[in-house]
Protein backbone atom coordinates (compact mmCIF):
# COMPACT_ATOMS: atom_id res chain seq x y z
CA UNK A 1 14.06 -24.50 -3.38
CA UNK A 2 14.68 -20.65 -4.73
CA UNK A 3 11.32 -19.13 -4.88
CA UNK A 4 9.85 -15.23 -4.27
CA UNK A 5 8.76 -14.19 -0.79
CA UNK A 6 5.64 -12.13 -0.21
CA UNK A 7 5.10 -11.13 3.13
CA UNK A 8 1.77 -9.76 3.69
CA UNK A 9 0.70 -11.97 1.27
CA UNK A 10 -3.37 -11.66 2.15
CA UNK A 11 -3.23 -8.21 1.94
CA UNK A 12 -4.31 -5.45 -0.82
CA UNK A 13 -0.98 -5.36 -2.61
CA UNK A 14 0.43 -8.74 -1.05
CA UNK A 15 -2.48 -11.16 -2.35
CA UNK A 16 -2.20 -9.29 -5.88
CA UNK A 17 1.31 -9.76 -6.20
CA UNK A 18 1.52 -13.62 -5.25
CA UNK A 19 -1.51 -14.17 -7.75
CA UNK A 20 0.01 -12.61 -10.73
CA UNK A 21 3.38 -14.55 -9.89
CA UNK A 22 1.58 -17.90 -9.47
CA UNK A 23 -0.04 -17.17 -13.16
CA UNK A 24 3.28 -16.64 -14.66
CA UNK A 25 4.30 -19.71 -13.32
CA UNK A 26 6.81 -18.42 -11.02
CA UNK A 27 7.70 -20.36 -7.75
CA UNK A 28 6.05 -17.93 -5.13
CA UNK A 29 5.29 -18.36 -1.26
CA UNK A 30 3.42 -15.85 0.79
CA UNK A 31 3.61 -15.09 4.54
CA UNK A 32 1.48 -13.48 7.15
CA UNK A 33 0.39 -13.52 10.44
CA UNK A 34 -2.73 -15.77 8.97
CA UNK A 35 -3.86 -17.71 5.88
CA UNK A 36 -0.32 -17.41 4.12
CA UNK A 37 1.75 -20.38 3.17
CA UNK A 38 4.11 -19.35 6.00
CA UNK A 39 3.24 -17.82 9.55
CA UNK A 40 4.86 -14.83 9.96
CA UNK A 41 4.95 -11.70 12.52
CA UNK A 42 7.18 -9.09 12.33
CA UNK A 43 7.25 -8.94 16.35
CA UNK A 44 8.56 -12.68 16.13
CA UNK A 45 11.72 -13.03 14.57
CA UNK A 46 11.80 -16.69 15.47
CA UNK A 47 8.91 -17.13 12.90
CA UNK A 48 11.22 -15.32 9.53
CA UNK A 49 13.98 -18.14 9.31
CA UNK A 50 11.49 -20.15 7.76
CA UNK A 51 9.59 -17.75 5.50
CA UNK A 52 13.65 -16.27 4.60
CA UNK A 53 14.75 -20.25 3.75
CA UNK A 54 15.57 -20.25 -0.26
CA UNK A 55 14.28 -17.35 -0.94
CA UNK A 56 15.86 -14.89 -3.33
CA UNK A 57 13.88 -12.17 -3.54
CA UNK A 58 11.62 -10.47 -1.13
CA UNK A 59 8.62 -8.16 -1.30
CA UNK A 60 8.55 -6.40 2.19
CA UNK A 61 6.06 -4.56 4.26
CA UNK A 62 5.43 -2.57 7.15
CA UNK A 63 1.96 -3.17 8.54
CA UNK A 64 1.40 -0.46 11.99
CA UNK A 65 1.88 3.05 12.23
CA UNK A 66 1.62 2.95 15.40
CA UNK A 67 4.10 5.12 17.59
CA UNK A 68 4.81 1.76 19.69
CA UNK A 69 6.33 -0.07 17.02
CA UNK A 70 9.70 0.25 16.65
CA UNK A 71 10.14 0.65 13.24
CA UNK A 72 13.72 1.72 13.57
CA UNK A 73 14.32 -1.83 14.27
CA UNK A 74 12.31 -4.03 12.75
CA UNK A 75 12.44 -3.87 9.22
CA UNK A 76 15.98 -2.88 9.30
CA UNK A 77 16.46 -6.07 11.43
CA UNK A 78 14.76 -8.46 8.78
CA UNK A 79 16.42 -7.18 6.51
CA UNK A 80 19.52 -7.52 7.39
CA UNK A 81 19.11 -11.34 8.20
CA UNK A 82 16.67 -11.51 4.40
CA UNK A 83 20.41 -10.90 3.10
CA UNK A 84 22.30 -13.25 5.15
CA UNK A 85 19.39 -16.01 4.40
CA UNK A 86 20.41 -15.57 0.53
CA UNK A 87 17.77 -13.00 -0.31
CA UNK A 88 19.16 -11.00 -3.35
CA UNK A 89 16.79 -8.74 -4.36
CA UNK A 90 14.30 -6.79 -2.39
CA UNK A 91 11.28 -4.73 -3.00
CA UNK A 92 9.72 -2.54 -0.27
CA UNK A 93 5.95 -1.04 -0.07
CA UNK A 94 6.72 2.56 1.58
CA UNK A 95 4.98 5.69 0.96
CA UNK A 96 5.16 9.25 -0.01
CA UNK A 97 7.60 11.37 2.07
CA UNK A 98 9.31 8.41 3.63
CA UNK A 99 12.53 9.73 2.29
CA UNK A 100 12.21 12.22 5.22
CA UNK A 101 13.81 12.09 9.12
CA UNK A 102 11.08 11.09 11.23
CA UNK A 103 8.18 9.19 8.95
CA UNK A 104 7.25 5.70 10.24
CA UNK A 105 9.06 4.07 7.01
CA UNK A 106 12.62 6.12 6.77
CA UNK A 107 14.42 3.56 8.41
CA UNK A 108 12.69 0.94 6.53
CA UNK A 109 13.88 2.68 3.20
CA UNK A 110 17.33 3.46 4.50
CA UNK A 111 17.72 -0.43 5.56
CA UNK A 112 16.99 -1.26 2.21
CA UNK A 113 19.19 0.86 0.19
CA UNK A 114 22.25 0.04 2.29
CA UNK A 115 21.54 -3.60 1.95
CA UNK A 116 23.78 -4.13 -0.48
CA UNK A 117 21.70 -6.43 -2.74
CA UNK A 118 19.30 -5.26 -5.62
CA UNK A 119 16.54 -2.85 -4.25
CA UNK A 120 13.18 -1.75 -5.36
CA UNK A 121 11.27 1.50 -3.47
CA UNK A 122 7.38 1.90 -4.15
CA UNK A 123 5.83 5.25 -2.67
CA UNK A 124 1.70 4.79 -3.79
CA UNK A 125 -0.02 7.62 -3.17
CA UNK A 126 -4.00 6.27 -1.53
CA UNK A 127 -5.14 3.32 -2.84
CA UNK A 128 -8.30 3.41 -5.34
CA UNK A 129 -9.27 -0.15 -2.96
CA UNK A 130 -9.73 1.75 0.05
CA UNK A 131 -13.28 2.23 -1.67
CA UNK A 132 -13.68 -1.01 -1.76
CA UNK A 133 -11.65 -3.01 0.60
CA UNK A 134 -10.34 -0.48 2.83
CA UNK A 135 -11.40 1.88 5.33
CA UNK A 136 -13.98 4.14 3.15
CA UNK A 137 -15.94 0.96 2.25
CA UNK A 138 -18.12 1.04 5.49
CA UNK A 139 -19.20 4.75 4.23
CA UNK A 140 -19.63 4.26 0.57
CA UNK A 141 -22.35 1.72 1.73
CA UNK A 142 -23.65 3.79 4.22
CA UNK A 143 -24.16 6.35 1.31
CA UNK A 144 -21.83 9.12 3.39
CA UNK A 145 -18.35 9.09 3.22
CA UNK A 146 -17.22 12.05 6.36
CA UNK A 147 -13.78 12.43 5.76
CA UNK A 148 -11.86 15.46 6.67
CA UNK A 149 -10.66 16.15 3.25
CA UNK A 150 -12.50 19.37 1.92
CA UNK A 151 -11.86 19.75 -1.38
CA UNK A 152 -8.46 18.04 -1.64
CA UNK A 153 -7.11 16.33 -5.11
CA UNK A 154 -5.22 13.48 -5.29
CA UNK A 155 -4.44 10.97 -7.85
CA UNK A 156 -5.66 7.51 -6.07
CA UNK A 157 -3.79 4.62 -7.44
CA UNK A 158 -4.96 1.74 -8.06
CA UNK A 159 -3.63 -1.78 -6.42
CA UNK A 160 -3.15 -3.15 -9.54
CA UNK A 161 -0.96 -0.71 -10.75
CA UNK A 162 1.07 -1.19 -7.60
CA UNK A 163 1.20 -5.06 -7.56
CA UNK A 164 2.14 -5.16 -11.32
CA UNK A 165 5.16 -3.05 -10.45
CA UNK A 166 6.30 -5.25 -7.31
CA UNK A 167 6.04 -8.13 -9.30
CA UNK A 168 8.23 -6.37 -12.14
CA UNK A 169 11.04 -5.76 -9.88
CA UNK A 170 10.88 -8.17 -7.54
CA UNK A 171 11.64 -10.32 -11.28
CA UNK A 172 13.56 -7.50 -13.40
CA UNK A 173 16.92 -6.67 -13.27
CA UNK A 174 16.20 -3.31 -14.79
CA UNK A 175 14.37 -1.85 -11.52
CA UNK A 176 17.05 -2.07 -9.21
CA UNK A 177 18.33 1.35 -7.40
CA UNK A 178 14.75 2.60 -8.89
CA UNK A 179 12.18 4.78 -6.17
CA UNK A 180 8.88 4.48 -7.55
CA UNK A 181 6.52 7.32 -6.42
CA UNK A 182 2.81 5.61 -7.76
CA UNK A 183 -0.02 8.03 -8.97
CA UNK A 184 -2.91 7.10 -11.08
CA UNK A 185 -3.46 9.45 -14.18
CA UNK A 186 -5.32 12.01 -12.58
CA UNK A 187 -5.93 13.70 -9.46
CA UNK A 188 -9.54 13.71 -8.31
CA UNK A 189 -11.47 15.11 -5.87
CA UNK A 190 -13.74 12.85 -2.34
CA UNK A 191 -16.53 14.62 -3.79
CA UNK A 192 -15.69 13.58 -7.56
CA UNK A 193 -14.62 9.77 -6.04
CA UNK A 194 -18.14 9.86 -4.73
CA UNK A 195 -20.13 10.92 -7.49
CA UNK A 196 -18.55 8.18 -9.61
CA UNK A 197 -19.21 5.59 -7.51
CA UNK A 198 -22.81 6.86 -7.10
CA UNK A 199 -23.51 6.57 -10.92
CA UNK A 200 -21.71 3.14 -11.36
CA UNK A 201 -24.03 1.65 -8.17
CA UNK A 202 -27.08 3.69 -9.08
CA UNK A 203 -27.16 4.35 -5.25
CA UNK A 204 -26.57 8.10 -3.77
CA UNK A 205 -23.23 8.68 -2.12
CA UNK A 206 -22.39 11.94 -0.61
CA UNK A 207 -18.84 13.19 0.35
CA UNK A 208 -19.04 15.34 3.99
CA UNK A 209 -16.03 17.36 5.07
CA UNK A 210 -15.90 16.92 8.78
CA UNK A 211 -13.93 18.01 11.48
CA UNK A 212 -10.51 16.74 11.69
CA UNK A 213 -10.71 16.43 16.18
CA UNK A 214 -14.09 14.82 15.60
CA UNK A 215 -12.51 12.36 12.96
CA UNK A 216 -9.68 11.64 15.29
CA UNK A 217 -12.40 11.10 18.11
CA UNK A 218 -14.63 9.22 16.01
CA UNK A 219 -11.76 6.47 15.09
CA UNK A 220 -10.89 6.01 18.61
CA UNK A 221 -14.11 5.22 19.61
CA UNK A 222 -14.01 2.74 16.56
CA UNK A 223 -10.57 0.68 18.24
CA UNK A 224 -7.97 2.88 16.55
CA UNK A 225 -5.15 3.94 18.68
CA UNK A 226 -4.92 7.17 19.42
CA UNK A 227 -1.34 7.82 17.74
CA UNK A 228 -2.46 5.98 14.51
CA UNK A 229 -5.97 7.71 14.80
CA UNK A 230 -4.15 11.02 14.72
CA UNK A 231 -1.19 10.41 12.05
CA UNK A 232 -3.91 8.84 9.57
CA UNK A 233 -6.49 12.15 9.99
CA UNK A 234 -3.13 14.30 9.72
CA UNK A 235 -2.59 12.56 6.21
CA UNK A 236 -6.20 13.00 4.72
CA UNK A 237 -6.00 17.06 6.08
CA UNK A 238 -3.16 17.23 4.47
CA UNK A 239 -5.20 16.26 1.33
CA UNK A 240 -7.37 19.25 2.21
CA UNK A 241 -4.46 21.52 2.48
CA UNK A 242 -3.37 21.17 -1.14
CA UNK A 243 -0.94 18.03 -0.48
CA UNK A 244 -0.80 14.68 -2.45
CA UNK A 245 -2.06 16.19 -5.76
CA UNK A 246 1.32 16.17 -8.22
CA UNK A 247 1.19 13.67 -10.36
CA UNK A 248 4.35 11.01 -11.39
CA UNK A 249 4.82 9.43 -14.55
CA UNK A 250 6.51 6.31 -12.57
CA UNK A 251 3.78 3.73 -13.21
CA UNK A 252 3.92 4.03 -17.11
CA UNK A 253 7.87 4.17 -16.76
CA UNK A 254 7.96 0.70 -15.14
CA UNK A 255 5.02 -0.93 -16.58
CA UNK A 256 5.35 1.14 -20.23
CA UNK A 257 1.96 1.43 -20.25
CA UNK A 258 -0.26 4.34 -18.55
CA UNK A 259 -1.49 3.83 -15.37
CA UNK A 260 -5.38 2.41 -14.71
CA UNK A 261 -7.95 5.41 -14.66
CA UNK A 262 -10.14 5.93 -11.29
CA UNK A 263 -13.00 5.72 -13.60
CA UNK A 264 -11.82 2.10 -14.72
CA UNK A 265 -11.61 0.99 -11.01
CA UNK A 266 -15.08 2.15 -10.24
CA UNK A 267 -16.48 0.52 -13.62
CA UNK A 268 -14.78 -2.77 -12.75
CA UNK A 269 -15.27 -2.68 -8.72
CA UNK A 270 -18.94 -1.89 -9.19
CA UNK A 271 -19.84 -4.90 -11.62
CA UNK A 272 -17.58 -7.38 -9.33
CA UNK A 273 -20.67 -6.44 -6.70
CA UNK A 274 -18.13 -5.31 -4.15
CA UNK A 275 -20.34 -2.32 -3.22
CA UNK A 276 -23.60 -4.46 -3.05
């Protein structure tokens, strides 16, 4: 049976996607290492002949950073036996400056846009759900959030935003050969983020510029690995540097409608009682 493949399919984007497919009535299957219709592991390729089998399109992801994955191989690999399987159209999660020698994701983009079938790029900048699902949760309940940020902008987009587009061209013809770079409408401010959040929860959140070495120490002690520890605190002092703050118009060009406001997030997130 033709259906769409999701692979991370319990994650931010991935579980957002399938669910908005499955409304529409579209014939969907996820895949993941756990809880998705399909085990999958990008370190197994005996486990993607199944999860490949009928489909026709494919939303793809790369989940580690870290320096020991080979991500010159991997993607590229799958997706170059998604295409012999009969996949036709794929849609891959990447991120800002991945269009550059030497990011994580280049050879991920590069395998897709010499595929040969109808491709899809999305570049989000930070997701608005790393507030709430992500990483920064642990500190907005804490009431501190020490990130080594300063007083860096950027325009956090939300996963909605970003699953509404995946679904559009993993299911539009009019998408293909498109690069999507993902903003929300606005670039805010950790301190801002936090002061929003503090008057939707009624609770007092503080934003503390830290250390970048400290940070780095601090998420190795947590279980990070070092290399991933060090390219994640390299992205968010980047922030602090002035990076990540230009704004794209991408979201309303593929959706045709503006993208959802930070403020709306917080608004929404803080009734759902995810920061109870």
């Amino acid at each position: 049976m033709e259906s769409l493949l999701v692979l991370g399919g319990t994650g931010k984007t991935g579980s957002r996607i399938a669910r908005r497919l499955k409304t529409a009535g579209l014939p969907v299957r996820t895949a993941s290492r756990t809880g998705g219709d399909l085990p999958f592991d990008l370190d197994d390729p005996a486990s993607w002949p199944p999860a490949l089998d009928g489909a026709t399109a494919a939303y793809l992801v790369e989940p580690s950073l870290s320096a020991s994955t080979d991500h010159r191989a991997r993607i590229p690999r799958l997706v170059a036996e998604a295409v012999t399987a009969g996949v036709r159209r794929l849609v891959l999660l990447s991120a800002p400056r991945a269009g550059e020698d030497g990011h994580p994701l280049h050879a991920a983009e590069r395998a897709v846009r010499d595929s040969g079938v109808d491709w899809t790029i999305l570049r989000p900048q930070w997701f608005a759900q790393n507030f709430s699902e992500g990483p920064w949760r642990p500190g907005i309940l804490a009431g501190t959030l020490a990130l080594p940020t300063g007083d860096g902008r950027t325009p956090f987009v939300d996963a909605e935003d970003i699953a509404e587009v995946a679904v559009a061209a993993l299911t539009e013809d009019r998408h293909s050969g498109r690069v999507y770079d993902l903003t929300g409408p606005r670039a805010i401010g950790f301190g801002e983020a936090a002061d929003l959040i503090s008057r939707a929860t009624g609770r007092t959140i503080r934003h503390i510029d830290v250390d970048p070495e400290d940070f780095v120490q601090r998420q190795i002690a947590a279980g990070a690995a070092p290399d991933v520890a060090r390219l994640l605190t390299g992205l968010l002092t980047a922030l602090r540097n002035g990076s990540g703050a230009a704004l794209s118009d991408d979201v309303a060009r593929a959706l045709r409608r503006p993208p959802r406001s930070f403020e709306t997030f917080v608004t929404e997130t803080a009734a759902a009682g995810h920061w109870n």
